[in-house]
PDB file of N, CA and C in Angstrom:
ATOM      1  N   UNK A   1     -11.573-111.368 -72.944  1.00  0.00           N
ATOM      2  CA  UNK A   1     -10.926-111.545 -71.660  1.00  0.00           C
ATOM      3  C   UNK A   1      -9.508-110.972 -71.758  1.00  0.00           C
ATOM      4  N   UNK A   2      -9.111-110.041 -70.728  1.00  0.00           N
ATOM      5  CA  UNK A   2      -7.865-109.673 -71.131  1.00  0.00           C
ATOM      6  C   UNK A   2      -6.903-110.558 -70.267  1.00  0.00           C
ATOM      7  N   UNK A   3      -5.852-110.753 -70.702  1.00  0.00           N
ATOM      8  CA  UNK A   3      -5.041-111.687 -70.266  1.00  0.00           C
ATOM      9  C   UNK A   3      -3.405-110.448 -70.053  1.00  0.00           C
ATOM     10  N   UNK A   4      -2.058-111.347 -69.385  1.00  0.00           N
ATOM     11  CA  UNK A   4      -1.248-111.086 -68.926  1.00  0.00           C
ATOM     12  C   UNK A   4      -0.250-112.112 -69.135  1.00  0.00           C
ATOM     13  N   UNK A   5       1.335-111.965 -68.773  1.00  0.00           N
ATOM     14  CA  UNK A   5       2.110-112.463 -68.965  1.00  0.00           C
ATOM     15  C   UNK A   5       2.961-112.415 -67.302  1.00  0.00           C
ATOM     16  N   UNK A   6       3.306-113.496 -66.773  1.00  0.00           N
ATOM     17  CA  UNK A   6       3.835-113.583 -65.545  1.00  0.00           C
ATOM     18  C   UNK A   6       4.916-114.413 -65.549  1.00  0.00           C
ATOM     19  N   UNK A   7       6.175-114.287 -64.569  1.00  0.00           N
ATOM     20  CA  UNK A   7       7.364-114.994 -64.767  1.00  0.00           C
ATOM     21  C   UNK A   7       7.610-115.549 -63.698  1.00  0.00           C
ATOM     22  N   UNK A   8       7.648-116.827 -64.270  1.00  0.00           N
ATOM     23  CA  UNK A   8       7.469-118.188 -63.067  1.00  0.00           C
ATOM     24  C   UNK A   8       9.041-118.791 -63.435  1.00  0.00           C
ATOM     25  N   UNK A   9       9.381-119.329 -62.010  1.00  0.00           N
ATOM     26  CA  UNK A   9      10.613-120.143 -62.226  1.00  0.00           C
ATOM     27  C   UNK A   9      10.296-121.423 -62.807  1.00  0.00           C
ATOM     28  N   UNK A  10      11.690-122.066 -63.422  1.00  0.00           N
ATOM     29  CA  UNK A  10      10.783-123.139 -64.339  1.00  0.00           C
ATOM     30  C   UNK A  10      10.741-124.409 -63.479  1.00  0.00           C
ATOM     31  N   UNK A  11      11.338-124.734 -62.706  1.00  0.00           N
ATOM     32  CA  UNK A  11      10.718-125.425 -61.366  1.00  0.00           C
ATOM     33  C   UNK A  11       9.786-125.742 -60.993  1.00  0.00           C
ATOM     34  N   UNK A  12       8.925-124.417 -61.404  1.00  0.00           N
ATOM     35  CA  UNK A  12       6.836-124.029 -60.606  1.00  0.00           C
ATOM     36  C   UNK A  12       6.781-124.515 -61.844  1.00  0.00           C
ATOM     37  N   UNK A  13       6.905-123.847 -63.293  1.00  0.00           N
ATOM     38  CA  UNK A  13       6.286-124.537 -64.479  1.00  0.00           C
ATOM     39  C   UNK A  13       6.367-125.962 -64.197  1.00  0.00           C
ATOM     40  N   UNK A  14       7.859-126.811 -63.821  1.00  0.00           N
ATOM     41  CA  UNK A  14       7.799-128.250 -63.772  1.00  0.00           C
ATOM     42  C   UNK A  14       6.420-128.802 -63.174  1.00  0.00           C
ATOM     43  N   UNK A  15       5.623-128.309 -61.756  1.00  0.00           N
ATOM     44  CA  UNK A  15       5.276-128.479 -60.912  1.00  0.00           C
ATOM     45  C   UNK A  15       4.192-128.590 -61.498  1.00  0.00           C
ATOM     46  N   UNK A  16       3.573-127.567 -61.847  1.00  0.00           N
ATOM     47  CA  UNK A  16       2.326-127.046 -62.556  1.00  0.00           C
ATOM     48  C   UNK A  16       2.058-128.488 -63.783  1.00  0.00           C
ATOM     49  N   UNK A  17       2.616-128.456 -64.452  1.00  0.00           N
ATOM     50  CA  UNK A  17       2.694-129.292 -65.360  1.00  0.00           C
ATOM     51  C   UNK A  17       2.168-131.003 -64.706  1.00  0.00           C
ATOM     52  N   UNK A  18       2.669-131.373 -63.919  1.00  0.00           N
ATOM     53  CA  UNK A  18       2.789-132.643 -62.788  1.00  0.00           C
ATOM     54  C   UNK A  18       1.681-132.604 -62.058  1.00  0.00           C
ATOM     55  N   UNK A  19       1.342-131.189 -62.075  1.00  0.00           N
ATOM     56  CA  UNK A  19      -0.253-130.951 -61.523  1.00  0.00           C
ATOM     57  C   UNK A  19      -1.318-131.241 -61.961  1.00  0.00           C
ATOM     58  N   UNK A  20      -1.479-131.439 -63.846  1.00  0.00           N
ATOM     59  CA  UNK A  20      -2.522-131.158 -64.296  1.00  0.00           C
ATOM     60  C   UNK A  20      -3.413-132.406 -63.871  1.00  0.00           C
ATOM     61  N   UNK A  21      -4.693-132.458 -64.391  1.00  0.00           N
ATOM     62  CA  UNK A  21      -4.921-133.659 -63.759  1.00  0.00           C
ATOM     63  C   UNK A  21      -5.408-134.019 -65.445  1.00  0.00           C
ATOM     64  N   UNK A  22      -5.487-133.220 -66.354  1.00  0.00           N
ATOM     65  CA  UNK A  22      -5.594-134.391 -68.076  1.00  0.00           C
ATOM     66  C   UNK A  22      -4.512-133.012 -68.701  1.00  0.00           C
ATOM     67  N   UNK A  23      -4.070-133.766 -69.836  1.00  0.00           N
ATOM     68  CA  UNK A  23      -3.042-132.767 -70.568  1.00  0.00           C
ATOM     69  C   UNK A  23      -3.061-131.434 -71.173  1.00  0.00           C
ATOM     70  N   UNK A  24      -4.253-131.559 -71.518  1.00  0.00           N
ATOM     71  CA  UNK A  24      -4.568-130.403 -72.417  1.00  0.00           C
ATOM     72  C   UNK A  24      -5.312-129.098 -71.367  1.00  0.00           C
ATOM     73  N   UNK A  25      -5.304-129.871 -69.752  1.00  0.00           N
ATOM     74  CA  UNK A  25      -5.696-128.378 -68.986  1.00  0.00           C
ATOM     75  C   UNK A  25      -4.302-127.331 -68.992  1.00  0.00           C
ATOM     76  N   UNK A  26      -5.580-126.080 -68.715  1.00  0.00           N
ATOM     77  CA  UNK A  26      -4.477-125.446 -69.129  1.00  0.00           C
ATOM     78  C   UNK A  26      -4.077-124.405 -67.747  1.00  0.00           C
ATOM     79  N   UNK A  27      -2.909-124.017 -67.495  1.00  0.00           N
ATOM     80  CA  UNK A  27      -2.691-122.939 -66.369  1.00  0.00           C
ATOM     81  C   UNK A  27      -3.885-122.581 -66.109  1.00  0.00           C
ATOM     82  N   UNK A  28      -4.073-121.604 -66.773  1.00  0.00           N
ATOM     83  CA  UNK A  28      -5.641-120.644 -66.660  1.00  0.00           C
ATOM     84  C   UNK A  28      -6.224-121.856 -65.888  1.00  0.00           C
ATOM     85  N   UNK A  29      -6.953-122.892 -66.285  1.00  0.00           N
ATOM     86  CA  UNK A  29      -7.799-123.998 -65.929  1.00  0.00           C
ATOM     87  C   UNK A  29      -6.950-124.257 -63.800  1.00  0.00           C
ATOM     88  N   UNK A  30      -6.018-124.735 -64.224  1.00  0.00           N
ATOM     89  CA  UNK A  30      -5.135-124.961 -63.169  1.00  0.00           C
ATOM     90  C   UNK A  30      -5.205-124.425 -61.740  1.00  0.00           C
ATOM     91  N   UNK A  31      -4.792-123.022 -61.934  1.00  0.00           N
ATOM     92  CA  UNK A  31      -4.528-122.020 -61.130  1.00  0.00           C
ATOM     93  C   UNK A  31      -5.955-121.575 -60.496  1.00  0.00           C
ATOM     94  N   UNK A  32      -6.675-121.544 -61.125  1.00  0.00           N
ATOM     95  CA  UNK A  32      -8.024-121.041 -60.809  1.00  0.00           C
ATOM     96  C   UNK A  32      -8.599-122.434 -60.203  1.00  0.00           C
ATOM     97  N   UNK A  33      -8.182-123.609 -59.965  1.00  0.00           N
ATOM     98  CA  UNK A  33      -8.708-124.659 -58.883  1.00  0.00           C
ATOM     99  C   UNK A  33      -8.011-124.328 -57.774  1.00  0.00           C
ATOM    100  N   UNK A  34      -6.573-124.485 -58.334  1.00  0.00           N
ATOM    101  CA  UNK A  34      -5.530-124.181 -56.903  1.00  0.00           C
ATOM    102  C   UNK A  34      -5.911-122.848 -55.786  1.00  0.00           C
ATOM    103  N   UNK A  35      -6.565-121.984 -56.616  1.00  0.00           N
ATOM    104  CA  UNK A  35      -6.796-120.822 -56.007  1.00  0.00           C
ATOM    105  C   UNK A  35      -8.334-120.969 -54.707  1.00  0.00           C
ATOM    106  N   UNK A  36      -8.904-121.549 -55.661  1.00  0.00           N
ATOM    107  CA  UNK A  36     -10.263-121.809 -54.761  1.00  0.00           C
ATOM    108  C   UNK A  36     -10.257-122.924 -54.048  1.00  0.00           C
ATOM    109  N   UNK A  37      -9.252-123.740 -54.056  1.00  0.00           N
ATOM    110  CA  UNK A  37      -8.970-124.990 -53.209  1.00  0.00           C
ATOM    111  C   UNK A  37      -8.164-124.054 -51.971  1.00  0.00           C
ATOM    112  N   UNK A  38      -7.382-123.397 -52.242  1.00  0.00           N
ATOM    113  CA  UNK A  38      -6.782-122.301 -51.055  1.00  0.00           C
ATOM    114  C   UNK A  38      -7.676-121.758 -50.514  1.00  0.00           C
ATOM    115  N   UNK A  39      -8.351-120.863 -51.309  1.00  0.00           N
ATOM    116  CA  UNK A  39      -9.588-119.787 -50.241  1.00  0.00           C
ATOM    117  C   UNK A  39     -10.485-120.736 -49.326  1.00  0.00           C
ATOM    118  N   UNK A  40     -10.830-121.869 -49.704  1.00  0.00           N
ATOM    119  CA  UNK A  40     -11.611-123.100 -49.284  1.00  0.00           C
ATOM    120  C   UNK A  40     -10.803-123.090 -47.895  1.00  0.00           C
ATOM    121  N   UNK A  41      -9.987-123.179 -47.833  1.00  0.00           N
ATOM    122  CA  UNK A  41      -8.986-124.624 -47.018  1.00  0.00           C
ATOM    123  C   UNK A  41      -8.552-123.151 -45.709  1.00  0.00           C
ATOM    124  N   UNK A  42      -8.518-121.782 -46.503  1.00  0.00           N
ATOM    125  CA  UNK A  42      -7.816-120.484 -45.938  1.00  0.00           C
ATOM    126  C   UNK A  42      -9.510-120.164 -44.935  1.00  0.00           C
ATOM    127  N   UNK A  43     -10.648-120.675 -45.330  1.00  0.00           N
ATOM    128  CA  UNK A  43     -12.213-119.934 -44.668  1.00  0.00           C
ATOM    129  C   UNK A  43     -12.165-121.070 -43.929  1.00  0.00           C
ATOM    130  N   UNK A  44     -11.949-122.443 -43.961  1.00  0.00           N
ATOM    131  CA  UNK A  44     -12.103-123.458 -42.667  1.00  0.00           C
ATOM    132  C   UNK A  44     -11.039-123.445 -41.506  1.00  0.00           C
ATOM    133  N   UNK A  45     -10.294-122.948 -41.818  1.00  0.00           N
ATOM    134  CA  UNK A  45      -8.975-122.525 -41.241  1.00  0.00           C
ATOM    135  C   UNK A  45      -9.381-121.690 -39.641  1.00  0.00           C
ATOM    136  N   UNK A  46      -9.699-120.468 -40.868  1.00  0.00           N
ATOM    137  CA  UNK A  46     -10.665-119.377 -39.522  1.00  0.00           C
ATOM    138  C   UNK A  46     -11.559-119.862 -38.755  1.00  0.00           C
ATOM    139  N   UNK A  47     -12.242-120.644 -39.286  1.00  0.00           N
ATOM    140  CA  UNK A  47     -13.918-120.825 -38.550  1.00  0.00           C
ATOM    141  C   UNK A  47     -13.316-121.814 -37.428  1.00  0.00           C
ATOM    142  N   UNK A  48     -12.291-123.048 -37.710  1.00  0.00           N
ATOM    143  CA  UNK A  48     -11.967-123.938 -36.639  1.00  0.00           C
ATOM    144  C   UNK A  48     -10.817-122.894 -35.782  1.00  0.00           C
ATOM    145  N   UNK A  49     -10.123-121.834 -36.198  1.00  0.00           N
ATOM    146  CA  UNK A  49      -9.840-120.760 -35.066  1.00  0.00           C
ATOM    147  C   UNK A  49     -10.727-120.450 -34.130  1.00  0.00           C
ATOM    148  N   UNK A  50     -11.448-119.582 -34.718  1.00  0.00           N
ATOM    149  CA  UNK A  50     -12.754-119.035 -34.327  1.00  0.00           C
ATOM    150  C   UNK A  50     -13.619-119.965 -33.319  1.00  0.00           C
ATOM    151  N   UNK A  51     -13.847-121.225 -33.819  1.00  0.00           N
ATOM    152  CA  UNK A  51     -14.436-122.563 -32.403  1.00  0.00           C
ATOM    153  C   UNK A  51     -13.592-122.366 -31.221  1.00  0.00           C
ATOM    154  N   UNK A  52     -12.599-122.605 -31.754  1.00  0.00           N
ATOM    155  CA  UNK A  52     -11.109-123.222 -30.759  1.00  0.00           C
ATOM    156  C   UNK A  52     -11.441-121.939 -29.980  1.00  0.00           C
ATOM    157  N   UNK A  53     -11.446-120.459 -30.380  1.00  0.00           N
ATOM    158  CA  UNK A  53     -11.085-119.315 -29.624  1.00  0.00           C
ATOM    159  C   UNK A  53     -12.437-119.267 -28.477  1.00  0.00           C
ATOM    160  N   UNK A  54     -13.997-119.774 -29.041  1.00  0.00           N
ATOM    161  CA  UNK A  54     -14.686-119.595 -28.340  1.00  0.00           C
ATOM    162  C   UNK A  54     -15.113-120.571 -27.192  1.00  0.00           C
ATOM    163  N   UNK A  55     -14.374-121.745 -27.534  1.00  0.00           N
ATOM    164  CA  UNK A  55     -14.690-123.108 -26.657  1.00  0.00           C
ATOM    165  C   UNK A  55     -12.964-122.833 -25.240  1.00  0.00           C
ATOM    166  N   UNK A  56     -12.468-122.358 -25.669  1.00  0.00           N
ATOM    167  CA  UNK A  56     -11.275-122.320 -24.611  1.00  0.00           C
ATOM    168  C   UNK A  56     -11.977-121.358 -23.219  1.00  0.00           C
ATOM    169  N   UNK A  57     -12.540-120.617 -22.749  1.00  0.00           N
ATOM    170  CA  UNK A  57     -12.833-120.294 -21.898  1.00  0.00           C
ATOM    171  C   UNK A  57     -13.888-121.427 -20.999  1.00  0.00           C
ATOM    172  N   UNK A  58     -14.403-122.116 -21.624  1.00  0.00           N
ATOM    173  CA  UNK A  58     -15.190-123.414 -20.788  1.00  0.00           C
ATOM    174  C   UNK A  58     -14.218-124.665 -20.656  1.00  0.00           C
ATOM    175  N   UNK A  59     -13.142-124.777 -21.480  1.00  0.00           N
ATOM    176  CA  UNK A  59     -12.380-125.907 -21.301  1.00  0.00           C
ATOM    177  C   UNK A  59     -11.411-125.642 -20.224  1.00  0.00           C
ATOM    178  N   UNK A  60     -11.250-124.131 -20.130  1.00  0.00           N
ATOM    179  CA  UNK A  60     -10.222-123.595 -19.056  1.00  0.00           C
ATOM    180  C   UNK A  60     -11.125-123.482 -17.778  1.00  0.00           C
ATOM    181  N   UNK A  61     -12.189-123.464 -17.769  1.00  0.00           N
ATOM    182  CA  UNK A  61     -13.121-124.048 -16.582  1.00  0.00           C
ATOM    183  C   UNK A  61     -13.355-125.298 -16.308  1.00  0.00           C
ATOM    184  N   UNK A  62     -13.374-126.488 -17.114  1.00  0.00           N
ATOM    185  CA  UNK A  62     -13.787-127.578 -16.698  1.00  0.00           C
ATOM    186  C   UNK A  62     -12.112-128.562 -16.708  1.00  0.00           C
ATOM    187  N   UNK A  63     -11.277-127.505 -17.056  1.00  0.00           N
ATOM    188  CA  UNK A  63     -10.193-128.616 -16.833  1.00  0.00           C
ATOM    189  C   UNK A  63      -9.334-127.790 -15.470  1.00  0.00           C
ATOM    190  N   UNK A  64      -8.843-126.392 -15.080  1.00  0.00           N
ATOM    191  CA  UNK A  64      -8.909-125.818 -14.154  1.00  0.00           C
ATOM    192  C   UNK A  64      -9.448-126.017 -13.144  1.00  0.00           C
ATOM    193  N   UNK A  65     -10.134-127.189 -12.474  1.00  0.00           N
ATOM    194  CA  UNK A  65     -11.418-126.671 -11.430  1.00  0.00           C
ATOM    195  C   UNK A  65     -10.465-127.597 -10.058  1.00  0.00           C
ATOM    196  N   UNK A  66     -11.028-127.585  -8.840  1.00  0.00           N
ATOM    197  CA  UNK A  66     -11.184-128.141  -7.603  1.00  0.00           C
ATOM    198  C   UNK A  66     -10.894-129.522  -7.346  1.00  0.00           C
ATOM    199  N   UNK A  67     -11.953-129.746  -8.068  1.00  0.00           N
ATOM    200  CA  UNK A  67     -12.519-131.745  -8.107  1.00  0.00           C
ATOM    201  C   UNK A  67     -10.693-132.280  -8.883  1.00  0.00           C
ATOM    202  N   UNK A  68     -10.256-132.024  -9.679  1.00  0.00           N
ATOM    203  CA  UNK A  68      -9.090-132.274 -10.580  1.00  0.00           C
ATOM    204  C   UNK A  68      -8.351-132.196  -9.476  1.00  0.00           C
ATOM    205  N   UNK A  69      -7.926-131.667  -9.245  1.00  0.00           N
ATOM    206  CA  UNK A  69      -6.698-130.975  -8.285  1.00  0.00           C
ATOM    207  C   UNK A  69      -6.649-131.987  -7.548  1.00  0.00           C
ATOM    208  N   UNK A  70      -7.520-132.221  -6.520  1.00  0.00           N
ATOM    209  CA  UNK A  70      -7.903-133.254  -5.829  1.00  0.00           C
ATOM    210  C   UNK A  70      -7.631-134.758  -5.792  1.00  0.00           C
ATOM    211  N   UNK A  71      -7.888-135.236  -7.183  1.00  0.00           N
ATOM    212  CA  UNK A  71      -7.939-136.488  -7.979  1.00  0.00           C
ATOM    213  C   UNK A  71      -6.149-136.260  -8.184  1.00  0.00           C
ATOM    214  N   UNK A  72      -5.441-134.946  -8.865  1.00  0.00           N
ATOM    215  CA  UNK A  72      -4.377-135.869  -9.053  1.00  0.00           C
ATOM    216  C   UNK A  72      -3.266-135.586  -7.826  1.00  0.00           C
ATOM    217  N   UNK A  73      -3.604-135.350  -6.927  1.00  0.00           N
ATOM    218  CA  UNK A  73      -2.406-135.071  -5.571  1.00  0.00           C
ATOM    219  C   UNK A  73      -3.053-136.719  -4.255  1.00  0.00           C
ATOM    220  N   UNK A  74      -4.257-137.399  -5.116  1.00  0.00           N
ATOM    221  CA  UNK A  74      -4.514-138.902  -4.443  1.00  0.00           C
ATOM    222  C   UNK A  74      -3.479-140.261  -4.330  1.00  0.00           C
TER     223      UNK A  74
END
Protein backbone atom coordinates (compact mmCIF):
# COMPACT_ATOMS: atom_id res chain seq x y z
CA UNK A 1 0.00 0.00 0.00
CA UNK A 2 1.61 3.15 -0.78
CA UNK A 3 1.21 5.67 1.72
CA UNK A 4 1.93 9.66 2.08
CA UNK A 5 2.74 12.27 4.47
CA UNK A 6 0.21 15.29 5.04
CA UNK A 7 0.42 18.46 7.28
CA UNK A 8 -2.27 18.92 9.66
CA UNK A 9 -2.49 21.70 12.23
CA UNK A 10 -1.98 20.31 15.59
CA UNK A 11 -5.37 21.41 16.73
CA UNK A 12 -6.98 18.72 13.94
CA UNK A 13 -4.29 16.21 15.35
CA UNK A 14 -5.81 17.27 18.97
CA UNK A 15 -9.25 16.55 17.47
CA UNK A 16 -8.52 13.44 15.67
CA UNK A 17 -7.05 11.98 18.63
CA UNK A 18 -10.51 12.84 20.90
CA UNK A 19 -12.06 11.17 17.98
CA UNK A 20 -10.82 7.81 18.20
CA UNK A 21 -13.29 5.66 19.46
CA UNK A 22 -10.38 2.78 21.16
CA UNK A 23 -6.64 3.93 21.31
CA UNK A 24 -4.76 2.07 19.23
CA UNK A 25 -7.14 3.17 16.02
CA UNK A 26 -5.29 4.59 13.86
CA UNK A 27 -5.74 7.89 11.42
CA UNK A 28 -5.74 5.60 8.45
CA UNK A 29 -8.63 3.62 10.50
CA UNK A 30 -10.18 7.13 11.45
CA UNK A 31 -10.34 9.14 8.43
CA UNK A 32 -11.61 6.49 6.27
CA UNK A 33 -14.98 6.33 8.70
CA UNK A 34 -15.08 10.10 8.77
CA UNK A 35 -14.91 10.01 5.08
CA UNK A 36 -17.75 7.55 4.41
CA UNK A 37 -19.82 8.94 7.24
CA UNK A 38 -19.54 12.30 4.95
CA UNK A 39 -20.28 10.73 1.51
CA UNK A 40 -23.27 8.99 3.49
CA UNK A 41 -24.68 12.12 5.08
CA UNK A 42 -23.33 14.31 1.46
CA UNK A 43 -25.92 11.31 -0.90
CA UNK A 44 -28.98 11.87 1.70
CA UNK A 45 -28.47 15.39 1.51
CA UNK A 46 -29.22 15.32 -2.38
CA UNK A 47 -31.94 12.84 -2.49
CA UNK A 48 -34.01 14.98 0.39
CA UNK A 49 -33.07 18.07 -2.18
CA UNK A 50 -34.13 16.25 -4.93
CA UNK A 51 -37.87 15.25 -2.92
CA UNK A 52 -38.12 18.80 -1.68
CA UNK A 53 -37.38 20.00 -5.50
CA UNK A 54 -40.00 17.56 -6.85
CA UNK A 55 -42.85 17.87 -4.21
CA UNK A 56 -42.78 21.92 -4.36
CA UNK A 57 -44.76 22.30 -7.50
CA UNK A 58 -47.93 20.38 -5.84
CA UNK A 59 -47.43 22.11 -2.51
CA UNK A 60 -47.39 25.44 -4.50
CA UNK A 61 -50.76 24.17 -5.81
CA UNK A 62 -52.43 22.99 -2.85
CA UNK A 63 -51.30 25.81 -0.66
CA UNK A 64 -51.76 28.69 -3.51
CA UNK A 65 -55.35 27.82 -4.40
CA UNK A 66 -58.97 29.73 -4.14
CA UNK A 67 -60.63 27.78 -1.23
CA UNK A 68 -57.46 29.35 1.14
CA UNK A 69 -57.79 32.74 0.12
CA UNK A 70 -61.23 32.62 1.02
CA UNK A 71 -60.87 30.99 4.53
CA UNK A 72 -58.29 33.56 5.51
CA UNK A 73 -59.97 37.12 4.44
CA UNK A 74 -63.36 35.31 6.81
Amino acid sequence: MAQTTILLDKKIVKLLKETKEYPRETYNELLRKMIKTFLETKKRSQYDEFLHKIQQPKMQELWNNKEDEVWENA
